[in-house]
N, C-alpha and C. Protein backbone atom coordinates (compact mmCIF):
# COMPACT_ATOMS: atom_id res chain seq x y z
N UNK A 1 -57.13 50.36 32.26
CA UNK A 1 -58.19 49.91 33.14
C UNK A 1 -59.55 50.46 32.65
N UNK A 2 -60.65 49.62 32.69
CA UNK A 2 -61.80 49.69 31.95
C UNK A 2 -62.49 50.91 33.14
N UNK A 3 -63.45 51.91 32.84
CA UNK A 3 -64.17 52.49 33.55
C UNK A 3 -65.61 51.96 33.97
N UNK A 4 -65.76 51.86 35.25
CA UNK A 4 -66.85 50.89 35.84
C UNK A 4 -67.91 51.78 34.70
N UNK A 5 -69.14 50.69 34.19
CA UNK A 5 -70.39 51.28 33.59
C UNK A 5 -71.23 51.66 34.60
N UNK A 6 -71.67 52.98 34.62
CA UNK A 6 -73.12 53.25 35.23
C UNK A 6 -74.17 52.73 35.48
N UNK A 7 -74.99 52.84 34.31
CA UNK A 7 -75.80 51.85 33.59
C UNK A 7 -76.19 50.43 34.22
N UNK A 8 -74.83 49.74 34.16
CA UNK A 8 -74.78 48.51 34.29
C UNK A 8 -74.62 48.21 35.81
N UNK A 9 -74.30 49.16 36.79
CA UNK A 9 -73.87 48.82 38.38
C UNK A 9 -75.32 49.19 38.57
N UNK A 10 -75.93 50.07 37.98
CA UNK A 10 -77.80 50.04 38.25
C UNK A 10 -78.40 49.17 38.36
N UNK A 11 -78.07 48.55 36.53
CA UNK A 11 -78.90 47.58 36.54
C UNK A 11 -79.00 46.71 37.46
N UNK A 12 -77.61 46.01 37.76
CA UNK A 12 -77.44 44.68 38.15
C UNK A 12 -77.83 45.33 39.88
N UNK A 13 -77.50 46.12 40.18
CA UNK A 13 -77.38 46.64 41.89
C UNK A 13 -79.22 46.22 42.48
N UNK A 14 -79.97 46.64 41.04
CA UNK A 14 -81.48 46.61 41.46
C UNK A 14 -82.36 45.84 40.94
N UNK A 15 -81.46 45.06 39.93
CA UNK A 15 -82.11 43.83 39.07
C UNK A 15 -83.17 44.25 38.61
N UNK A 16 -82.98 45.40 37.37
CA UNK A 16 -83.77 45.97 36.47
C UNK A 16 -83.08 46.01 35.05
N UNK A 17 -83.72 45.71 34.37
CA UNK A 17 -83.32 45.68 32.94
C UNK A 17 -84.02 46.62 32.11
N UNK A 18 -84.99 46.99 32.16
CA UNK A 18 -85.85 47.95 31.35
C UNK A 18 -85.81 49.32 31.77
N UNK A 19 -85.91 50.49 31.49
CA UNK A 19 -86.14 51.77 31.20
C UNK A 19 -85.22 52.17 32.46
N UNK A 20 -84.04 51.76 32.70
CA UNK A 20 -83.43 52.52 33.60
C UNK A 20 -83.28 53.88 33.27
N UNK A 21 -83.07 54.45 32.70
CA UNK A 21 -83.01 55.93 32.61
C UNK A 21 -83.77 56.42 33.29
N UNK A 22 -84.92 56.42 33.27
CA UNK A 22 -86.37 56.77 33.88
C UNK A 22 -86.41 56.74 35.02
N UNK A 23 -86.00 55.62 35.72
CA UNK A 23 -86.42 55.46 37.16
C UNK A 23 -86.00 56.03 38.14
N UNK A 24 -87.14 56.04 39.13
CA UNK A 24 -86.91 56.69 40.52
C UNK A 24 -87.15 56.04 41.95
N UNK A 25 -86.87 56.89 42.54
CA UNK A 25 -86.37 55.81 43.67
C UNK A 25 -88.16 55.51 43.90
N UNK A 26 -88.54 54.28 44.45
CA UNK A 26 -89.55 53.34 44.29
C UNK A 26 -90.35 53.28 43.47
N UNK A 27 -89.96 53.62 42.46
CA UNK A 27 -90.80 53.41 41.12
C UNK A 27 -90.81 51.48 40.92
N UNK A 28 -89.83 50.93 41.00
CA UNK A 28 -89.95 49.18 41.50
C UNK A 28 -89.74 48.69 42.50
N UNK A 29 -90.18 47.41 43.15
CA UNK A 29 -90.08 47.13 44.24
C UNK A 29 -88.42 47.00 44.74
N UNK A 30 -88.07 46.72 44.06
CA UNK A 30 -86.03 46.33 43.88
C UNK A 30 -85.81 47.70 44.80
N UNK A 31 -86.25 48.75 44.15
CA UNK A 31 -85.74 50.33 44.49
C UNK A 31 -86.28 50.89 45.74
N UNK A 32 -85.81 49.74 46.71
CA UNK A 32 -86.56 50.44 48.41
C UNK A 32 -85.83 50.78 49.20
N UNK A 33 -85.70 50.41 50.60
CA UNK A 33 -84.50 51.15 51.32
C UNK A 33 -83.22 50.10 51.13
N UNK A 34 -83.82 49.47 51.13
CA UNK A 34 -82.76 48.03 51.16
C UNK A 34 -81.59 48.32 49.60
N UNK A 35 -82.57 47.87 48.72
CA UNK A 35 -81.89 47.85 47.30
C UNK A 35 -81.29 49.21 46.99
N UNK A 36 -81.79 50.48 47.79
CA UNK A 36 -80.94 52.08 47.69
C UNK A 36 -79.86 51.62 48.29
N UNK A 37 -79.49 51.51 49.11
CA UNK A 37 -78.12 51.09 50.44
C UNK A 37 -77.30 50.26 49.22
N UNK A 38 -77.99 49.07 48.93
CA UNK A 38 -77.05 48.20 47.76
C UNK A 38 -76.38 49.01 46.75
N UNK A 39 -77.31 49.80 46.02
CA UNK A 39 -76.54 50.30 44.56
C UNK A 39 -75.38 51.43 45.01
N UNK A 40 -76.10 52.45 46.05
CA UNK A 40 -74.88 53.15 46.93
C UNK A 40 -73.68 52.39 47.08
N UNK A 41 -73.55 51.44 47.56
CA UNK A 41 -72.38 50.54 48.34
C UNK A 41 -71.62 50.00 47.00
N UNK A 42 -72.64 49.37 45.88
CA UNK A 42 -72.20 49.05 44.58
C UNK A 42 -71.57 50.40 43.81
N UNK A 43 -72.16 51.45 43.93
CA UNK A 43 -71.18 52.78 43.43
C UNK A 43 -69.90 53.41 43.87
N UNK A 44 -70.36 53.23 45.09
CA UNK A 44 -68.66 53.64 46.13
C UNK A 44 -67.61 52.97 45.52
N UNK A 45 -67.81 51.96 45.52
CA UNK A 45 -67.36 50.46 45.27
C UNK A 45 -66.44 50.27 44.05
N UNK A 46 -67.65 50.63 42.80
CA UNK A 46 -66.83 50.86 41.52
C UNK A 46 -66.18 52.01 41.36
N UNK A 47 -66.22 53.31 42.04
CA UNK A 47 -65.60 54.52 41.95
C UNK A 47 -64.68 54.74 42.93
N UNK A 48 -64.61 54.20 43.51
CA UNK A 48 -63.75 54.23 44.94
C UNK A 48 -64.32 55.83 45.46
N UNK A 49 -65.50 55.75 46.30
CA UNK A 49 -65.50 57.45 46.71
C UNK A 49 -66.63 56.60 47.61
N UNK A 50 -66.63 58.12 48.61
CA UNK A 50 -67.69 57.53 49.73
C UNK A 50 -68.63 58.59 49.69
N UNK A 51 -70.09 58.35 49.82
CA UNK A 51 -71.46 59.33 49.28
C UNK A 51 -71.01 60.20 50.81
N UNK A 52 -71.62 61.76 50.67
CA UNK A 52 -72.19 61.91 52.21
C UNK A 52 -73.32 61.74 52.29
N UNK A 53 -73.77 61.48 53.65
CA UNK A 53 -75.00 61.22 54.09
C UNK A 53 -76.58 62.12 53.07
N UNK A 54 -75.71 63.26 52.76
CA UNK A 54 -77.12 63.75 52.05
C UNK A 54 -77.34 63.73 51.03
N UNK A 55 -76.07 63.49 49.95
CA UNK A 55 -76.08 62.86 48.61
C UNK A 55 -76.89 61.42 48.69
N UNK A 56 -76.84 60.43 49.57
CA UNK A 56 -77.19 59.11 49.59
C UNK A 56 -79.00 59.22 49.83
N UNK A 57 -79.12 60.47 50.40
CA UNK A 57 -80.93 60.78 50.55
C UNK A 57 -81.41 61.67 49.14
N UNK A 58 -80.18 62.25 48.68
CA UNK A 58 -80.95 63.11 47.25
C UNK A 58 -81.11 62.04 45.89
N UNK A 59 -80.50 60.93 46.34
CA UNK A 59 -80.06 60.36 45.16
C UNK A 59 -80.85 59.28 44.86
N UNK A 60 -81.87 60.03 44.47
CA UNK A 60 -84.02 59.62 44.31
C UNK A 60 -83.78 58.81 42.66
N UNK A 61 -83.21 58.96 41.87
CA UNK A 61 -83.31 58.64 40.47
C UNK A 61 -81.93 58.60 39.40
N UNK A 62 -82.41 57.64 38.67
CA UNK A 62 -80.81 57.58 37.67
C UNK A 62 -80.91 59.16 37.52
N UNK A 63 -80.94 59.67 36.91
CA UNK A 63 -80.86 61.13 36.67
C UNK A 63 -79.67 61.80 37.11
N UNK A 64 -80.47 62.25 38.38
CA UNK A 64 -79.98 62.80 39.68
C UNK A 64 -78.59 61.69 40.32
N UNK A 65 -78.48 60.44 40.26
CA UNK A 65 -77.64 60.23 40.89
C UNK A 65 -76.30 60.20 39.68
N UNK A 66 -76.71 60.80 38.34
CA UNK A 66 -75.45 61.39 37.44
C UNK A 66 -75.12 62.53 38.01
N UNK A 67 -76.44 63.46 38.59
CA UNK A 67 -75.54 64.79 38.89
C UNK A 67 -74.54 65.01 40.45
N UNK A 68 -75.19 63.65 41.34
CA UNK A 68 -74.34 63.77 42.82
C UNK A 68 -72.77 63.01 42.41
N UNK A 69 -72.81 62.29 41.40
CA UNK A 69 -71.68 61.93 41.17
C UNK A 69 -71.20 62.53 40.45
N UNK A 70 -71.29 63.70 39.70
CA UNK A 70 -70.20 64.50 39.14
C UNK A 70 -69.24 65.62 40.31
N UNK A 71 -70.02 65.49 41.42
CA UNK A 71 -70.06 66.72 42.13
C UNK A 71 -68.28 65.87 43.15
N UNK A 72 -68.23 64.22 42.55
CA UNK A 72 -67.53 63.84 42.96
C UNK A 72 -66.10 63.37 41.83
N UNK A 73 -66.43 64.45 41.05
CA UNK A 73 -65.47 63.99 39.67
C UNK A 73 -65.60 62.63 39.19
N UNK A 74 -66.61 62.30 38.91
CA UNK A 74 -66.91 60.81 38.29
C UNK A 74 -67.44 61.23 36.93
N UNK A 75 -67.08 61.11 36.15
CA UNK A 75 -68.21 61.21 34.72
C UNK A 75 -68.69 59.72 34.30
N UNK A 76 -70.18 60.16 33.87
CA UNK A 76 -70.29 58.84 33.57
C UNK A 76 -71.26 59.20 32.07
């Protein structure tokens, strides 16, 4: 079984193609409350795990949302 891409549940979750690495939470319009809730729901989703409530508020930037998901044994 293939391991869901990171990367790619970003991209598509916020319909950004360029400099994902970089980004933070409203750095594009995609990345607001709405499109945060989406890529969350799109991550649970591919990992099978459920955020807690305060991981889902820290989780401001690709970056950072590599380090709340390790904290859930996900490597990505």
């Amino acid at each position: 079984m293939k391991k869901p891409d990171y990367k790619k549940i970003f991209s598509s979750s916020l319909n950004v193609k360029k400099n994902i690495e970089k980004l933070k939470y409203n750095d594009v319009p995609e990345w607001d409350s709405v499109g945060h809730m989406a890529l969350i729901s799109a991550l649970e989703e591919a990992y099978k795990i459920s955020f807690e409530t305060d991981d889902i508020i820290e989780f401001s930037s690709y970056k950072k949302g590599k380090e709340i998901l390790k904290k859930y044994k996900v490597n990505v």
